[in-house]
PDB file of N, CA and C in Angstrom:
ATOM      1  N   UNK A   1      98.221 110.350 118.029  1.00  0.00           N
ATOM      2  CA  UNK A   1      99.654 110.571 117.977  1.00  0.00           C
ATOM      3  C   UNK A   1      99.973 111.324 116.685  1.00  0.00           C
ATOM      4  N   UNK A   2     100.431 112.042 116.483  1.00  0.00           N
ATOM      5  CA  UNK A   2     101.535 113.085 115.536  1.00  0.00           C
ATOM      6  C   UNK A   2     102.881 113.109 115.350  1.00  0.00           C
ATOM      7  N   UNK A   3     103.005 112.757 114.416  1.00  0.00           N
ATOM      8  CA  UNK A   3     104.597 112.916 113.504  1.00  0.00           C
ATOM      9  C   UNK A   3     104.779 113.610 112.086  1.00  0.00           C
ATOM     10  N   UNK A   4     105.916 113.956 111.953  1.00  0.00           N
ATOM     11  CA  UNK A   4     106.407 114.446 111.090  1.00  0.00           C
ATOM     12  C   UNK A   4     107.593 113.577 110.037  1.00  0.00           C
ATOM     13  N   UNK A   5     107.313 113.252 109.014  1.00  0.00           N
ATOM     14  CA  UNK A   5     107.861 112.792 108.221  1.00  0.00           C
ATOM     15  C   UNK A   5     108.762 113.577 107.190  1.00  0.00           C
ATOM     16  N   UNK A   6     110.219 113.169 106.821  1.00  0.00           N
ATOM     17  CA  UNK A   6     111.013 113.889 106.320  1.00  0.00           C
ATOM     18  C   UNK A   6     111.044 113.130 104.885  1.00  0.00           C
ATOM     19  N   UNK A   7     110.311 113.464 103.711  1.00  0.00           N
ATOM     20  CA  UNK A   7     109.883 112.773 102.546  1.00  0.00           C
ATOM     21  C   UNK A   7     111.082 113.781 101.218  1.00  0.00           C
ATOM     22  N   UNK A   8     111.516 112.929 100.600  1.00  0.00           N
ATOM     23  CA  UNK A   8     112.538 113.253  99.236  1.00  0.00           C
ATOM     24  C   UNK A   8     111.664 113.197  98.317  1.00  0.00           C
ATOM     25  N   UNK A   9     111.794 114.155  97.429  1.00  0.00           N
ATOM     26  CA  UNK A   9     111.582 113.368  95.941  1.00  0.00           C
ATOM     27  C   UNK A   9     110.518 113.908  95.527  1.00  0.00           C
ATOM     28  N   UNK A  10     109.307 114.701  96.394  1.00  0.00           N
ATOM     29  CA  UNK A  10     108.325 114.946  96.337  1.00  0.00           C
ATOM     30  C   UNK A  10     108.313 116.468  95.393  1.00  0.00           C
ATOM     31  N   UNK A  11     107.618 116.425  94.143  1.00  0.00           N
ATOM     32  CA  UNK A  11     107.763 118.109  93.380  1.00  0.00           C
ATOM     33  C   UNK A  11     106.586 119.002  93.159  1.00  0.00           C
ATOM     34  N   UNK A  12     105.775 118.180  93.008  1.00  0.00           N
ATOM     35  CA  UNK A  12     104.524 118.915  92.062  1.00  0.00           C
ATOM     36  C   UNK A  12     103.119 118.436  93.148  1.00  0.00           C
ATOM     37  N   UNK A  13     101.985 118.733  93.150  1.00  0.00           N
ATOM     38  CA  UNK A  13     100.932 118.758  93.443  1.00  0.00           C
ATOM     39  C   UNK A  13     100.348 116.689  92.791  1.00  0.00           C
ATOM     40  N   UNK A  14     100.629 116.473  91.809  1.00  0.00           N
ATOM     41  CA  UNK A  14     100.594 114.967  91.828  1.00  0.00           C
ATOM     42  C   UNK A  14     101.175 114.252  93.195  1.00  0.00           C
ATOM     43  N   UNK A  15     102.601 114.924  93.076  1.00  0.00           N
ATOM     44  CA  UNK A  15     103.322 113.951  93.924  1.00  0.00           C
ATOM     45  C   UNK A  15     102.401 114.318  95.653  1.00  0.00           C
ATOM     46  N   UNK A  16     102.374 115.222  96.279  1.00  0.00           N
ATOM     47  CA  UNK A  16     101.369 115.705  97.245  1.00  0.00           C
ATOM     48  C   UNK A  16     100.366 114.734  97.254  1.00  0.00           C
ATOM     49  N   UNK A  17      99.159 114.576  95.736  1.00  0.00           N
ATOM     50  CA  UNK A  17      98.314 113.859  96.043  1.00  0.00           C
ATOM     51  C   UNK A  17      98.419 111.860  96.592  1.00  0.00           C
ATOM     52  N   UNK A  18      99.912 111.976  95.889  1.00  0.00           N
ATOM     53  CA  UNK A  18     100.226 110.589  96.209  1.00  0.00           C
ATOM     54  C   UNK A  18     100.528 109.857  97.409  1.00  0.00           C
ATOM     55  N   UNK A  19     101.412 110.753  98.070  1.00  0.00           N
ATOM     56  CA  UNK A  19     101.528 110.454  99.499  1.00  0.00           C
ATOM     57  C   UNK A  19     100.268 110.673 100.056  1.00  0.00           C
ATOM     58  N   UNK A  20      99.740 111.599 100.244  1.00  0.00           N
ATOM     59  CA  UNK A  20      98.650 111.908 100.932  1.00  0.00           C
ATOM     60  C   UNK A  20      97.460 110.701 100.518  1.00  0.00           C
ATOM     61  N   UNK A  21      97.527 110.256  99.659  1.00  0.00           N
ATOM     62  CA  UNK A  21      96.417 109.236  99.209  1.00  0.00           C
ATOM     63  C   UNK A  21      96.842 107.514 100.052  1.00  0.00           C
ATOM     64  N   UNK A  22      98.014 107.163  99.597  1.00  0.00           N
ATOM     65  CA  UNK A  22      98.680 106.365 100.178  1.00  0.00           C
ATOM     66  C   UNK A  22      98.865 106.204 102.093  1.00  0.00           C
ATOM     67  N   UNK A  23      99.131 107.358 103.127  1.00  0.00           N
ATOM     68  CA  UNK A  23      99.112 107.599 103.859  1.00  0.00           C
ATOM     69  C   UNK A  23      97.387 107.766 104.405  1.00  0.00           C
ATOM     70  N   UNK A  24      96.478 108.049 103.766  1.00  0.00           N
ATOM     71  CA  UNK A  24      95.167 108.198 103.945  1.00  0.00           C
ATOM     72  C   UNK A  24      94.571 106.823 103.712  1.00  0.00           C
ATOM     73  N   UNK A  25      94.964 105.606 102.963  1.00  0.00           N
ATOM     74  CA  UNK A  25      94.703 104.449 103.370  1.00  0.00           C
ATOM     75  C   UNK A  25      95.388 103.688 103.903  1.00  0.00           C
ATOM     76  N   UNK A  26      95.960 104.135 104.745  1.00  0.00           N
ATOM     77  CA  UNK A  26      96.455 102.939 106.093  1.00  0.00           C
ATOM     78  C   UNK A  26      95.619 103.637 107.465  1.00  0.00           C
ATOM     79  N   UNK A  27      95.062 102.078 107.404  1.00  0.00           N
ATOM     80  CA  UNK A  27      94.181 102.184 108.880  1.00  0.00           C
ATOM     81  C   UNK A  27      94.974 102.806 109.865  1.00  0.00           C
ATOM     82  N   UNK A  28      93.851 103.555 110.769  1.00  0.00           N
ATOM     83  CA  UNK A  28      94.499 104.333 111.715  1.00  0.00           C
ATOM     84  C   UNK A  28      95.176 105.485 111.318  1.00  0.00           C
ATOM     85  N   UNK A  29      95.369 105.968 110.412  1.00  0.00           N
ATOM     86  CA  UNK A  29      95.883 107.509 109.888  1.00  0.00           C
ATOM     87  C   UNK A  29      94.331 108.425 110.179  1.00  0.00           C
ATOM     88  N   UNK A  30      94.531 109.196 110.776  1.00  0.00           N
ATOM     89  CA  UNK A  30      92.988 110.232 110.837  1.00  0.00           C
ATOM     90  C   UNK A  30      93.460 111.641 109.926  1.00  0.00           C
ATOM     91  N   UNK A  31      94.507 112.091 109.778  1.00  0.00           N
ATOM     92  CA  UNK A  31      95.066 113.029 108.639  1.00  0.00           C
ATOM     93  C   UNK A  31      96.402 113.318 108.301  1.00  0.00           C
ATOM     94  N   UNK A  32      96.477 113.593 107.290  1.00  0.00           N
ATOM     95  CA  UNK A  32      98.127 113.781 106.867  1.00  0.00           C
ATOM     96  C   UNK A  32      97.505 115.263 105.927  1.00  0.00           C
ATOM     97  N   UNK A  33      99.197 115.855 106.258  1.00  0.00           N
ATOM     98  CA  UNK A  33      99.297 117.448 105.916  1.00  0.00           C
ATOM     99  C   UNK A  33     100.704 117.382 105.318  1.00  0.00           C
ATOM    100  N   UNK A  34     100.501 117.605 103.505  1.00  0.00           N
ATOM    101  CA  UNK A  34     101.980 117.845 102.749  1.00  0.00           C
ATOM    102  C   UNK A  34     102.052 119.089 102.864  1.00  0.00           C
ATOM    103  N   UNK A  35     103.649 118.822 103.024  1.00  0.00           N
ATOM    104  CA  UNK A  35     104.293 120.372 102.690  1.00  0.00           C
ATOM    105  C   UNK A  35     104.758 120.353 101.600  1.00  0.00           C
ATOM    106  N   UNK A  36     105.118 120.640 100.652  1.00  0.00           N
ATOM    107  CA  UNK A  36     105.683 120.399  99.535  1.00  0.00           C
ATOM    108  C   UNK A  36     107.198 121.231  99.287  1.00  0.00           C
ATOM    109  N   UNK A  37     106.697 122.624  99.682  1.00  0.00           N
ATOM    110  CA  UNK A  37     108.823 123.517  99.866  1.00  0.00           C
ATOM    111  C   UNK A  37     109.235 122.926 100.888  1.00  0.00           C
ATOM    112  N   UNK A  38     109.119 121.920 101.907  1.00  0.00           N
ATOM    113  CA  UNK A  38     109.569 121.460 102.852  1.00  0.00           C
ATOM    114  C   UNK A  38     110.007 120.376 103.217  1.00  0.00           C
ATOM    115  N   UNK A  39     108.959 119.628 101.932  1.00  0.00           N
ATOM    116  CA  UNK A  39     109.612 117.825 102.125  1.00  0.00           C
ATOM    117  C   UNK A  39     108.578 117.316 103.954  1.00  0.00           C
ATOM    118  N   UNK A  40     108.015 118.061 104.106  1.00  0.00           N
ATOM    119  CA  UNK A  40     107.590 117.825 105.546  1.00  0.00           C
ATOM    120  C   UNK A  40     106.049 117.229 105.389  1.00  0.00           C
ATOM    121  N   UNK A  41     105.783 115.974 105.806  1.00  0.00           N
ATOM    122  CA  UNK A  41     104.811 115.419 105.441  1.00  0.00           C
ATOM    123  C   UNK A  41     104.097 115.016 107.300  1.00  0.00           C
ATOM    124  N   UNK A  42     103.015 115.876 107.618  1.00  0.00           N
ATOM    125  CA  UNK A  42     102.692 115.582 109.234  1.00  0.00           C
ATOM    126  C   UNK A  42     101.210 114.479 108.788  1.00  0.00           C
ATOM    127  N   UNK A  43     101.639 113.675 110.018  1.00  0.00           N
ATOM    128  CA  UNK A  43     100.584 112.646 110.111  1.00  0.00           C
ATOM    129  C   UNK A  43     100.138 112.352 111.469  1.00  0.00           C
ATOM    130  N   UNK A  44      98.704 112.691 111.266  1.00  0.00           N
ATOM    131  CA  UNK A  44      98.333 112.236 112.879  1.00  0.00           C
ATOM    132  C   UNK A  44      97.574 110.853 112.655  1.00  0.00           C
ATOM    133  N   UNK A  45      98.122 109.958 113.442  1.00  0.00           N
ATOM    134  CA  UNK A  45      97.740 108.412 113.594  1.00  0.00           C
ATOM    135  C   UNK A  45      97.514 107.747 115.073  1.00  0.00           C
ATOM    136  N   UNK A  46      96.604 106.595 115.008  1.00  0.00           N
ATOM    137  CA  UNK A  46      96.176 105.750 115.928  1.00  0.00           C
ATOM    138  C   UNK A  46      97.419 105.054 116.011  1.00  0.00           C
ATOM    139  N   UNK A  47      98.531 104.911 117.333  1.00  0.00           N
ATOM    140  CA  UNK A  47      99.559 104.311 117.542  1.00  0.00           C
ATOM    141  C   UNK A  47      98.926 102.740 118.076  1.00  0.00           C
ATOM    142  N   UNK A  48      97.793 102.627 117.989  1.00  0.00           N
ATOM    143  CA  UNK A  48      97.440 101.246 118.124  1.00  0.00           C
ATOM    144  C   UNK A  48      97.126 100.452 117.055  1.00  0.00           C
ATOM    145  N   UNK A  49      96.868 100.764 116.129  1.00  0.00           N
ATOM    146  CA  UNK A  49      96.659 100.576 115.070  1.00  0.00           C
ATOM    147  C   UNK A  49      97.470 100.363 113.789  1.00  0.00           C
ATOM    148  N   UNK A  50      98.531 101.630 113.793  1.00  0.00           N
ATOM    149  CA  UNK A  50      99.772 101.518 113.165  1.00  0.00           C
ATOM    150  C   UNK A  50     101.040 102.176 113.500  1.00  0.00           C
ATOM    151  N   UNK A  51     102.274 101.605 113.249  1.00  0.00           N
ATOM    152  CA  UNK A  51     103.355 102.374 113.525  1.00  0.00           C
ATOM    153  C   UNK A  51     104.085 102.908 112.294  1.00  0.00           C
ATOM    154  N   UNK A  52     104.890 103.586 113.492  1.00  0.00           N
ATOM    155  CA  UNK A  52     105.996 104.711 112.078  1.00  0.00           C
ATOM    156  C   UNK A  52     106.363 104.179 110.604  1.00  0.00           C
ATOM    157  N   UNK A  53     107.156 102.547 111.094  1.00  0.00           N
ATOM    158  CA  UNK A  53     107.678 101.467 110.025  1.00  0.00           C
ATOM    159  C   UNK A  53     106.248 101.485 108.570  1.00  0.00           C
ATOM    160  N   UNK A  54     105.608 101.552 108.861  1.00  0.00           N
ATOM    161  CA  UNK A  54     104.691 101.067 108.509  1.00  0.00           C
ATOM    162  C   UNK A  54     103.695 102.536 107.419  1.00  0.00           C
ATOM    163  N   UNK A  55     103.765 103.451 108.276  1.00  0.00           N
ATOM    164  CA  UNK A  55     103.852 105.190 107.524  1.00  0.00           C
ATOM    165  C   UNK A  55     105.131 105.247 106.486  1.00  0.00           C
ATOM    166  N   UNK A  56     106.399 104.659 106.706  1.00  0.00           N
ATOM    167  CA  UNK A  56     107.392 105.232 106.230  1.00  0.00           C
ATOM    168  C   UNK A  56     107.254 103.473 104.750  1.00  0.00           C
ATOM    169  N   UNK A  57     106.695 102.679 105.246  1.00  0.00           N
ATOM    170  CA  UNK A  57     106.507 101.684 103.606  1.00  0.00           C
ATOM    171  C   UNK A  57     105.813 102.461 102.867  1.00  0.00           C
ATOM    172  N   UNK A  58     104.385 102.858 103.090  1.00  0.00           N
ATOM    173  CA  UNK A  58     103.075 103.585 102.188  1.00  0.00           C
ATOM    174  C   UNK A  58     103.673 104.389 101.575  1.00  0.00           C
ATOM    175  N   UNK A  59     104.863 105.656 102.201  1.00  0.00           N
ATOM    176  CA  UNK A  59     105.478 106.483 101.438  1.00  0.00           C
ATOM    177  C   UNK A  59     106.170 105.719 100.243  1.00  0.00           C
ATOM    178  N   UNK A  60     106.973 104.846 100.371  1.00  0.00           N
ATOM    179  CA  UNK A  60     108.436 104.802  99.792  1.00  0.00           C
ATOM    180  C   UNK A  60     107.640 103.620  98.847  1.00  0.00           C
ATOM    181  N   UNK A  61     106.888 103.087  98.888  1.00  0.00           N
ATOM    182  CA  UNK A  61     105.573 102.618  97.780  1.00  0.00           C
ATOM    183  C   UNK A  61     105.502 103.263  96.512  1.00  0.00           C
ATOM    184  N   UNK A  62     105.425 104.296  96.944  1.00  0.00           N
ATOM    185  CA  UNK A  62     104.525 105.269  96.212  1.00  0.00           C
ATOM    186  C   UNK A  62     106.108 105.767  95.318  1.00  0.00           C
ATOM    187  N   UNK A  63     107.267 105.436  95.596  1.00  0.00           N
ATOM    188  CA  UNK A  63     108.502 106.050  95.211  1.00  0.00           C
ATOM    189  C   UNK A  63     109.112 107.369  95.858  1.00  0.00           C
ATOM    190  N   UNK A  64     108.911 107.625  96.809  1.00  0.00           N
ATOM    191  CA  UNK A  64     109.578 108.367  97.518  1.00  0.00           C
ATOM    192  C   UNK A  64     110.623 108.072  98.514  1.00  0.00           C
ATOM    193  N   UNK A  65     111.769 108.668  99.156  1.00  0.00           N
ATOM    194  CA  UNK A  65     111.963 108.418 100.340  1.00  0.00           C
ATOM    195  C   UNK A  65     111.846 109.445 101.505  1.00  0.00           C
ATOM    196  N   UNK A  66     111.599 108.038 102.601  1.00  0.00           N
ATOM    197  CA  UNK A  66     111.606 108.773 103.513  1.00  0.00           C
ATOM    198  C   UNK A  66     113.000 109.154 104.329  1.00  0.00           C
ATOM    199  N   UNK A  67     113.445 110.353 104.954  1.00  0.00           N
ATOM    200  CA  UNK A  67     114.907 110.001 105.502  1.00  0.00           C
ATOM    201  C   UNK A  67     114.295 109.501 107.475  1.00  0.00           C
ATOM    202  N   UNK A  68     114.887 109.076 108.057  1.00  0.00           N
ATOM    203  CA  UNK A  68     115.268 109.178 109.257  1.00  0.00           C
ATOM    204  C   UNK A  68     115.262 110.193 109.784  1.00  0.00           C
TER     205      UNK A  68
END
């Protein structure tokens, strides 16, 4: 499954590595792709494994938000 996440806050190549690190350890994520001029964070995940709720904590962890 594939989604797209609408992430705030995100500026520099740190912040990139953070989500992406965070999102890369929750079981069932197989890859995540930052955008950074876009705020657009794509994640392809095992929907058996984990859901959206659950992509959108790891972000907002890390101090970001996610919007809706």
């Amino acid at each position: 499954m594939k989604t797209t996440l609408d992430v705030r806050g995100m500026t520099c190549g740190h912040c990139k590595m953070s989500v992406e690190g965070a999102l890369n350890e929750v079981d069932g994520v197989s890859s995540v792709e930052v955008n950074l001029e876009t705020g657009k964070v794509e994640v392809t995940y095992d929907k058996s494994k984990v859901n959206l709720e659950q992509l959108h904590e790891a972000v907002e962890e890390q101090g970001y938000d996610v919007v809706a």
